[in-house]
Protein backbone atom coordinates (compact mmCIF):
# COMPACT_ATOMS: atom_id res chain seq x y z
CA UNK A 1 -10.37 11.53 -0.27
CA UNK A 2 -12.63 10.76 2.55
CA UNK A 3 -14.52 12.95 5.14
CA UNK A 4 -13.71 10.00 7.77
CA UNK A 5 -17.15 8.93 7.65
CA UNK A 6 -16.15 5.22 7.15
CA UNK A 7 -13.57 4.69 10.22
CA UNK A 8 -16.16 7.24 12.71
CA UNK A 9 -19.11 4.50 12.42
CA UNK A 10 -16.63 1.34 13.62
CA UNK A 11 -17.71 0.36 17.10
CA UNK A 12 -14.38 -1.07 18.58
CA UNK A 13 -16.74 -3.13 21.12
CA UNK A 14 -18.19 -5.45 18.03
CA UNK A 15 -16.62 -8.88 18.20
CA UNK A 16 -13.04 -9.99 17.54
CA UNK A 17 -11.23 -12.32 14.79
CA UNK A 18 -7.77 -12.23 15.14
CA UNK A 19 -5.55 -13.56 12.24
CA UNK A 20 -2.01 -14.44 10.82
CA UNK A 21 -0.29 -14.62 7.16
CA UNK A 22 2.62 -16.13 6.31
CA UNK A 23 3.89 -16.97 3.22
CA UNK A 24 4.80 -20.35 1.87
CA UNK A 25 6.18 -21.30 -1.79
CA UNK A 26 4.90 -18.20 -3.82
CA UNK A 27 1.43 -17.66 -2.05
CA UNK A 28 0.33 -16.62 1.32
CA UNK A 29 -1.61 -18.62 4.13
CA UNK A 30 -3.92 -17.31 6.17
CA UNK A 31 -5.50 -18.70 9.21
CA UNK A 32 -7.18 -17.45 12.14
CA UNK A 33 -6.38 -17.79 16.03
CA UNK A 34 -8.84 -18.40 18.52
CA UNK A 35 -8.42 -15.60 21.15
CA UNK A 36 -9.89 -15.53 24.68
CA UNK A 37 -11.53 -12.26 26.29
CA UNK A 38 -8.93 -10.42 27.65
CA UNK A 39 -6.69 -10.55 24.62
CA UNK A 40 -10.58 -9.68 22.79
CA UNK A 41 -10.83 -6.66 24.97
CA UNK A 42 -6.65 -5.57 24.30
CA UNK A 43 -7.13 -5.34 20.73
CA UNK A 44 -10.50 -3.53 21.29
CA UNK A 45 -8.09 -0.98 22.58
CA UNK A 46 -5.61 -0.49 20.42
CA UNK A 47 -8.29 -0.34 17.57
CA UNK A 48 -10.03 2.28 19.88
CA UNK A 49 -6.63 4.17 19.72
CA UNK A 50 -5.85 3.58 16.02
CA UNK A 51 -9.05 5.16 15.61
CA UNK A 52 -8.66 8.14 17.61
CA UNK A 53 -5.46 8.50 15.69
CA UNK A 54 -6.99 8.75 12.48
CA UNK A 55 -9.36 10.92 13.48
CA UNK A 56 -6.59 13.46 14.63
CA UNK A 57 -5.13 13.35 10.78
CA UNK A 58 -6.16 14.43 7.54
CA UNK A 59 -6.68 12.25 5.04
CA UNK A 60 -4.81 12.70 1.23
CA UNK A 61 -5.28 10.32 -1.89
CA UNK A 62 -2.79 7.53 -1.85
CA UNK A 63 -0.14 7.73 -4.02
CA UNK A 64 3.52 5.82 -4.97
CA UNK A 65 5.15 8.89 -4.42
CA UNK A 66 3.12 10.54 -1.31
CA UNK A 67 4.85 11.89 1.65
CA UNK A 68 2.93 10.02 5.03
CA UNK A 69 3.31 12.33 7.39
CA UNK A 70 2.28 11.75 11.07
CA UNK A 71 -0.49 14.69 10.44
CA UNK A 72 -1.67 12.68 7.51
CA UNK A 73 -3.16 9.19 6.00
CA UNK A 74 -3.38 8.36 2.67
CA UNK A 75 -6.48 6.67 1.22
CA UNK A 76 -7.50 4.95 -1.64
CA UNK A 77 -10.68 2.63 -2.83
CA UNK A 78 -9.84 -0.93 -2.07
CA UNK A 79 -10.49 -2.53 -5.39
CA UNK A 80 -7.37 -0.28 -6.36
CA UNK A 81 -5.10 -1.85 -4.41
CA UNK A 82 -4.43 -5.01 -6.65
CA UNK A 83 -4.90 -8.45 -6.89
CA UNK A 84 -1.41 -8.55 -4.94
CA UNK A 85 -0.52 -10.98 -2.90
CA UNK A 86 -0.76 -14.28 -4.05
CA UNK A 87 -3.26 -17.00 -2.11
CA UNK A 88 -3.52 -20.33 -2.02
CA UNK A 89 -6.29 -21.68 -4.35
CA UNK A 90 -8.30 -22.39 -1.19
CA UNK A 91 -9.17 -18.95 -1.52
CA UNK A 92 -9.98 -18.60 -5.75
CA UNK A 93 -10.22 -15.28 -7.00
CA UNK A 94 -10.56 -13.65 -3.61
CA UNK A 95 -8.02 -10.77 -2.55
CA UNK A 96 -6.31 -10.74 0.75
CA UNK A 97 -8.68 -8.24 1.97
CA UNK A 98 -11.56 -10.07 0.98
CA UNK A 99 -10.91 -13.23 2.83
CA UNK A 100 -9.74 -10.96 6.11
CA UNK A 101 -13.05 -9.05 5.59
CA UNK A 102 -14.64 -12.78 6.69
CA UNK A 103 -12.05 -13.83 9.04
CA UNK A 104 -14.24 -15.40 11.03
CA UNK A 105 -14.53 -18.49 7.99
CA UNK A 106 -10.90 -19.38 8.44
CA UNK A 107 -9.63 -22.49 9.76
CA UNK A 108 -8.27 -22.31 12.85
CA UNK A 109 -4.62 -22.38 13.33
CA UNK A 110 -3.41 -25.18 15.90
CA UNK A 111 0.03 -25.59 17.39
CA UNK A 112 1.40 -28.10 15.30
CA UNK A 113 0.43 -26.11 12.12
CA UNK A 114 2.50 -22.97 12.46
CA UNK A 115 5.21 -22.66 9.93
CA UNK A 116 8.81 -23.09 10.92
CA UNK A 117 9.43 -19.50 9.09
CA UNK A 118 7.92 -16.01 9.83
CA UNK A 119 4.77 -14.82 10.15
CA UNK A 120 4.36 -11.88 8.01
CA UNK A 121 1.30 -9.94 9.41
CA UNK A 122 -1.26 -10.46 11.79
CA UNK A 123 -4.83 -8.84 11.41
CA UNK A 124 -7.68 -7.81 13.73
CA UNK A 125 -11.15 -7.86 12.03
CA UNK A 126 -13.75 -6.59 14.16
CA UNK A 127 -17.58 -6.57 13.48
CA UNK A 128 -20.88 -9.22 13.01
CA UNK A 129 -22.53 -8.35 9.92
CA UNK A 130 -20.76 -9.46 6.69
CA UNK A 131 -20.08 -6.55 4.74
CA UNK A 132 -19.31 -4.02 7.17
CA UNK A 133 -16.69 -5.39 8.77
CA UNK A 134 -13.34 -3.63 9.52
CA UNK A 135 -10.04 -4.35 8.97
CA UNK A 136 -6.88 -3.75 11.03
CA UNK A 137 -3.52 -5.06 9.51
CA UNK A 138 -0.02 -5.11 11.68
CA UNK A 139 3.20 -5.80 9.64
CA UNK A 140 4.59 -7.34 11.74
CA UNK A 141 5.96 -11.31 12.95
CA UNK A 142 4.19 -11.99 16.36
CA UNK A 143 6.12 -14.71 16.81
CA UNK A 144 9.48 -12.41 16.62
CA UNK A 145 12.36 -13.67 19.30
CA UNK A 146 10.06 -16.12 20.65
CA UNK A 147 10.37 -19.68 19.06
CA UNK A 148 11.76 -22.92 20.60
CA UNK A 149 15.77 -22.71 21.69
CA UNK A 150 14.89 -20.25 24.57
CA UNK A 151 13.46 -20.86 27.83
CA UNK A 152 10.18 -18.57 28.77
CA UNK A 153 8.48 -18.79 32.15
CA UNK A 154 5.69 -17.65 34.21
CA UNK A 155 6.18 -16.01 37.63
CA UNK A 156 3.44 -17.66 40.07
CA UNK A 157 4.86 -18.89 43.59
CA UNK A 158 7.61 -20.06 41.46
CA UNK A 159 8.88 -19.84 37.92
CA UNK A 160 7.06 -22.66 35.69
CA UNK A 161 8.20 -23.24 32.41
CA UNK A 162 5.95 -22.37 29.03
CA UNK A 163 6.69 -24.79 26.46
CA UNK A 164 3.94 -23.72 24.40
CA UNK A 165 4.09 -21.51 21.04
CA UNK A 166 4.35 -17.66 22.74
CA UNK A 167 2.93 -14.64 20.69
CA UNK A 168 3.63 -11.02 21.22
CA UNK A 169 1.46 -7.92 20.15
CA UNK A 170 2.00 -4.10 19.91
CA UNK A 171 -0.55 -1.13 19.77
CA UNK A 172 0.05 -0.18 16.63
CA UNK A 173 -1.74 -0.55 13.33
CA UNK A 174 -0.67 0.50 9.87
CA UNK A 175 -3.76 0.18 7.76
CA UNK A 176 -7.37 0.36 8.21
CA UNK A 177 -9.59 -1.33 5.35
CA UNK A 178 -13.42 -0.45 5.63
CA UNK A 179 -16.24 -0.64 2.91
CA UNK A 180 -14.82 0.12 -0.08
CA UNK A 181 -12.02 2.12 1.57
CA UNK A 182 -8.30 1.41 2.83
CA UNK A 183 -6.55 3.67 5.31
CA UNK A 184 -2.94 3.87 5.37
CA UNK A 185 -0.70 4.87 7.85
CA UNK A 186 2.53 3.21 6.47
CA UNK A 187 3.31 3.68 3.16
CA UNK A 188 5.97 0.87 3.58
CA UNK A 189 4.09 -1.79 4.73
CA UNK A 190 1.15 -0.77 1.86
CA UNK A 191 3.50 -1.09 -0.57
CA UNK A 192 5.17 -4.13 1.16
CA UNK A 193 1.82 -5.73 1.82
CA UNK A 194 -0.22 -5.00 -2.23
CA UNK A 195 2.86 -3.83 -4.20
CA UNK A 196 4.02 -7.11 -5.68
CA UNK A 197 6.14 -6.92 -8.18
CA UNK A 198 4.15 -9.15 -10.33
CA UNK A 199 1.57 -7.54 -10.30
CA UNK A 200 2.47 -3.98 -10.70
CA UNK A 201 5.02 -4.98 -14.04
CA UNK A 202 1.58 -6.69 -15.55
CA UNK A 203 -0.16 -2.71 -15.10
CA UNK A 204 2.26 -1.37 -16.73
CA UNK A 205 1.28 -1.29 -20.54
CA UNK A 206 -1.84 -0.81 -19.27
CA UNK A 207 -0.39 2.46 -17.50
CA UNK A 208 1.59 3.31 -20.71
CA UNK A 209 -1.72 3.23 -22.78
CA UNK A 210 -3.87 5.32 -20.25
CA UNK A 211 -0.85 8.27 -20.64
CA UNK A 212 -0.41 7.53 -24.58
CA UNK A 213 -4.55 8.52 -24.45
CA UNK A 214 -4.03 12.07 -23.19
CA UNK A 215 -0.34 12.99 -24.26
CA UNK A 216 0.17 10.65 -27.43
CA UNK A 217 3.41 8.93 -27.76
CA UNK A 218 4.89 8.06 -31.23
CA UNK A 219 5.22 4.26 -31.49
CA UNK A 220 8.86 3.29 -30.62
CA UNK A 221 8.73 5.78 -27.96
CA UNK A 222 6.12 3.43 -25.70
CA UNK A 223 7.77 0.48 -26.71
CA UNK A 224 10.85 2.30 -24.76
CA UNK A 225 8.97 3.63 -22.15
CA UNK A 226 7.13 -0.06 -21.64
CA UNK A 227 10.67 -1.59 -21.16
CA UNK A 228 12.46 1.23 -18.70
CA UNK A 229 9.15 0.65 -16.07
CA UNK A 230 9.31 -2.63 -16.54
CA UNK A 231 12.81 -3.26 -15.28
CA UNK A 232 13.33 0.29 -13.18
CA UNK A 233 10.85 0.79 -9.93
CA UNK A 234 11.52 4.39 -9.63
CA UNK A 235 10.29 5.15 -13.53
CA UNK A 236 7.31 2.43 -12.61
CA UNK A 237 6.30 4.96 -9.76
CA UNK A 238 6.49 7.69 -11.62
CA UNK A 239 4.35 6.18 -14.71
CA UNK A 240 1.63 4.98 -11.74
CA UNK A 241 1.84 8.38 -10.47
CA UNK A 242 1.03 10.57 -13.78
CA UNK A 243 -1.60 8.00 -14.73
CA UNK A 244 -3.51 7.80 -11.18
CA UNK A 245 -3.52 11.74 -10.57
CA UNK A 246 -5.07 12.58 -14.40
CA UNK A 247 -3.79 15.88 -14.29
CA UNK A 248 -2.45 15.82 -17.88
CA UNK A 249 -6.15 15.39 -19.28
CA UNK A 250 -6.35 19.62 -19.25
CA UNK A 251 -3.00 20.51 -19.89
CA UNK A 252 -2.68 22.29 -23.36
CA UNK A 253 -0.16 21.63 -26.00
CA UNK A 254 0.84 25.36 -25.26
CA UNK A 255 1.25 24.74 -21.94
CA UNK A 256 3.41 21.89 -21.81
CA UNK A 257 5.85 23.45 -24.40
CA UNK A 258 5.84 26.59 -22.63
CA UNK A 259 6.42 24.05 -19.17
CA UNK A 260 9.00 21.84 -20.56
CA UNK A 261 11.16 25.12 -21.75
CA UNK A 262 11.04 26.64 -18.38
CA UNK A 263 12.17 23.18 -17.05
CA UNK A 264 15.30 23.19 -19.29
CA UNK A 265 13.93 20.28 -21.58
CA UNK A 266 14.32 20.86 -25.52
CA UNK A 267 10.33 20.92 -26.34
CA UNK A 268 11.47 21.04 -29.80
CA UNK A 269 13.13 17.86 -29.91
CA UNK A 270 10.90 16.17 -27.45
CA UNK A 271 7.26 16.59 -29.63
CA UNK A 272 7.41 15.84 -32.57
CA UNK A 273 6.01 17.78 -36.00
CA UNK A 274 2.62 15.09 -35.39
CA UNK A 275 2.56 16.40 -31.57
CA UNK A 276 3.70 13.14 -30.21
CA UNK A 277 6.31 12.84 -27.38
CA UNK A 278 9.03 11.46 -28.78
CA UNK A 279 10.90 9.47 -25.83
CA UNK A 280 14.72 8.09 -26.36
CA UNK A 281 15.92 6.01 -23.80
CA UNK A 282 17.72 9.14 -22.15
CA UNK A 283 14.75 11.06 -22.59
CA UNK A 284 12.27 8.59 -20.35
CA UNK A 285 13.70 9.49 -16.80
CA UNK A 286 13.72 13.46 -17.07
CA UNK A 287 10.56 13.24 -18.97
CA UNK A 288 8.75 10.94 -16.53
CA UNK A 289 10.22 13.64 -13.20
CA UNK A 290 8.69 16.34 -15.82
CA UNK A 291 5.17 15.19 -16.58
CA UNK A 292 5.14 14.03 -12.76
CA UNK A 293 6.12 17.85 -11.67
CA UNK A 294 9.19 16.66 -9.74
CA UNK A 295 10.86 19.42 -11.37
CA UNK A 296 12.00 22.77 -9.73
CA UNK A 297 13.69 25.53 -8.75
CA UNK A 298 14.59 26.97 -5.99
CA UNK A 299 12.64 30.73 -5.25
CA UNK A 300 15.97 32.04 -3.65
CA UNK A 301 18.63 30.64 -5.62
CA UNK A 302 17.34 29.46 -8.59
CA UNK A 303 19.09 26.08 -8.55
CA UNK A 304 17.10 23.33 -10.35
CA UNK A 305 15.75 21.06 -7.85
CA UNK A 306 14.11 17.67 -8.31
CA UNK A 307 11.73 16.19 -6.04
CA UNK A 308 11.14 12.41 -4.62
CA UNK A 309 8.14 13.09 -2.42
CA UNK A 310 5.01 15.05 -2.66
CA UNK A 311 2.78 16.49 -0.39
CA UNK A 312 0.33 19.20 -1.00
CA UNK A 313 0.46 22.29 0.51
């Protein structure tokens, strides 16, 4: 969670590095794009907005299965966010935000050198001392309905032809990565953006040891678990979820017998006579909506609910 403390000290009047990603082969490419003043002074603005936005929301911990709402952004620290995506070995251990962080040490992108595909995401990084820079990524192509095959033209006395690459911006921003903090305000293009699919399936026996350390799970029963996340994205972001939130560290062995019952599982069957979960294949996806609390029912009609998206209340 944040107080906002981070995004309030960015001066949207520091200098301007604008620049573009695009992914070739299995890694992504990054290069910046030498901008003149005006266009300087345009993204000042919409950073100067994005700002003011944030400041109007309140800020919740990030999450795989948090509910963004346009009162709210989620946060998280950025060495959480994964060593997703891929760059070229130009770059050697760094992440994508670290090398955006010191946009300014790109090479420069020239005409000839933009890819014949998409641009995935353009980003503004604004600031002079190293270190306390900030971030501003757009998912989106700026390059989007505008290559060669059309004709585009300037209205001066008369209509002259541009035959030279065209690139077209928005005002909008959907995350904000400053200090050791990332602001998102699109859960889609986060998960887009760091969610690789590589790199999450490497966390997961990592993730299926961190919950085996506060609700033990007999042997065969993480081997099963291991292999559901592994090919299932919805159990994944459930497993993620449990581990990052912690919140089984003070539940009792009375209390989650007592839960489980009241959520129509068989606690009997489920722990064993060791205390262990014991998890058959069926048993992974209800369990998993369980220890998540995705589980409920309804105050009014007592139907049995279960729930995709959280947000606290």
């Amino acid at each position: 969670m944040t107080d906002g403390s981070s995004f309030s000290s960015i001066d949207s009047q520091e200098a301007v590095t604008l620049s573009v990603g695009w992914v070739s082969g299995r890694s992504t490419k990054l290069r910046k794009v030498a901008i003149g003043q005006s266009v300087a002074d345009a993204f000042r603005q919409v950073i100067q907005a994005t700002l003011d936005d944030l400041a109007r929301r309140e800020g919740q911990a990030w999450a795989p299965d948090a509910d963004l709402s346009p009162e709210t952004f989620l946060t998280l620290k950025a060495d959480e966010v994964g060593a997703a995506p891929k760059l070229g070995i130009e770059h050697g251990s760094a992440t994508l935000l670290d090398v955006l962080q010191a946009a300014d040490a790109l090479e420069a992108i020239k005409p000839d050198d933009l890819p014949a595909g998409d641009l995935s995401f353009y980003a503004v990084t604004i600031g002079d001392v190293p270190g306390k820079r900030a971030v501003f990524v757009r998912r989106s192509n700026p390059r989007r309905g505008l290559k060669r095959g059309r004709i585009y033209s300037l209205l001066q006395d008369t209509l002259q032809r541009i035959d030279e690459p065209i690139f077209a911006f928005d005002d909008w921003m959907d995350l904000v990565s400053v200090g050791d903090e990332v602001f998102v305000l699109s859960q889609t293009v986060f998960a887009a953006l760091f969610r690789d699919q590589d790199a999450l399936t490497q966390q997961v026996p990592q993730w299926t040891s961190d919950l085996h350390e506060v609700l033990p799970i007999a042997s065969a029963g993480q081997d099963r678990l291991k292999e559901r996340a592994l090919r299932d994205s919805r159990m994944r972001a459930r497993l993620e979820a449990i581990v990052r939130r912690g919140h089984l560290a003070t539940v009792t062995a009375d209390t989650l017998v007592e839960a489980m019952s009241a959520a129509g599982l068989d606690a009997e069957r489920l722990i064993s006579s060791e205390g262990e979960l014991v998890l058959e294949a069926e048993d992974i996806a209800p369990v998993l909506y369980f220890l998540n609390e995705d589980l409920f029912t309804g105050a009014l009609t007592q139907t049995s609910f279960r729930a995709d998206k959280k947000a606290a209340r």
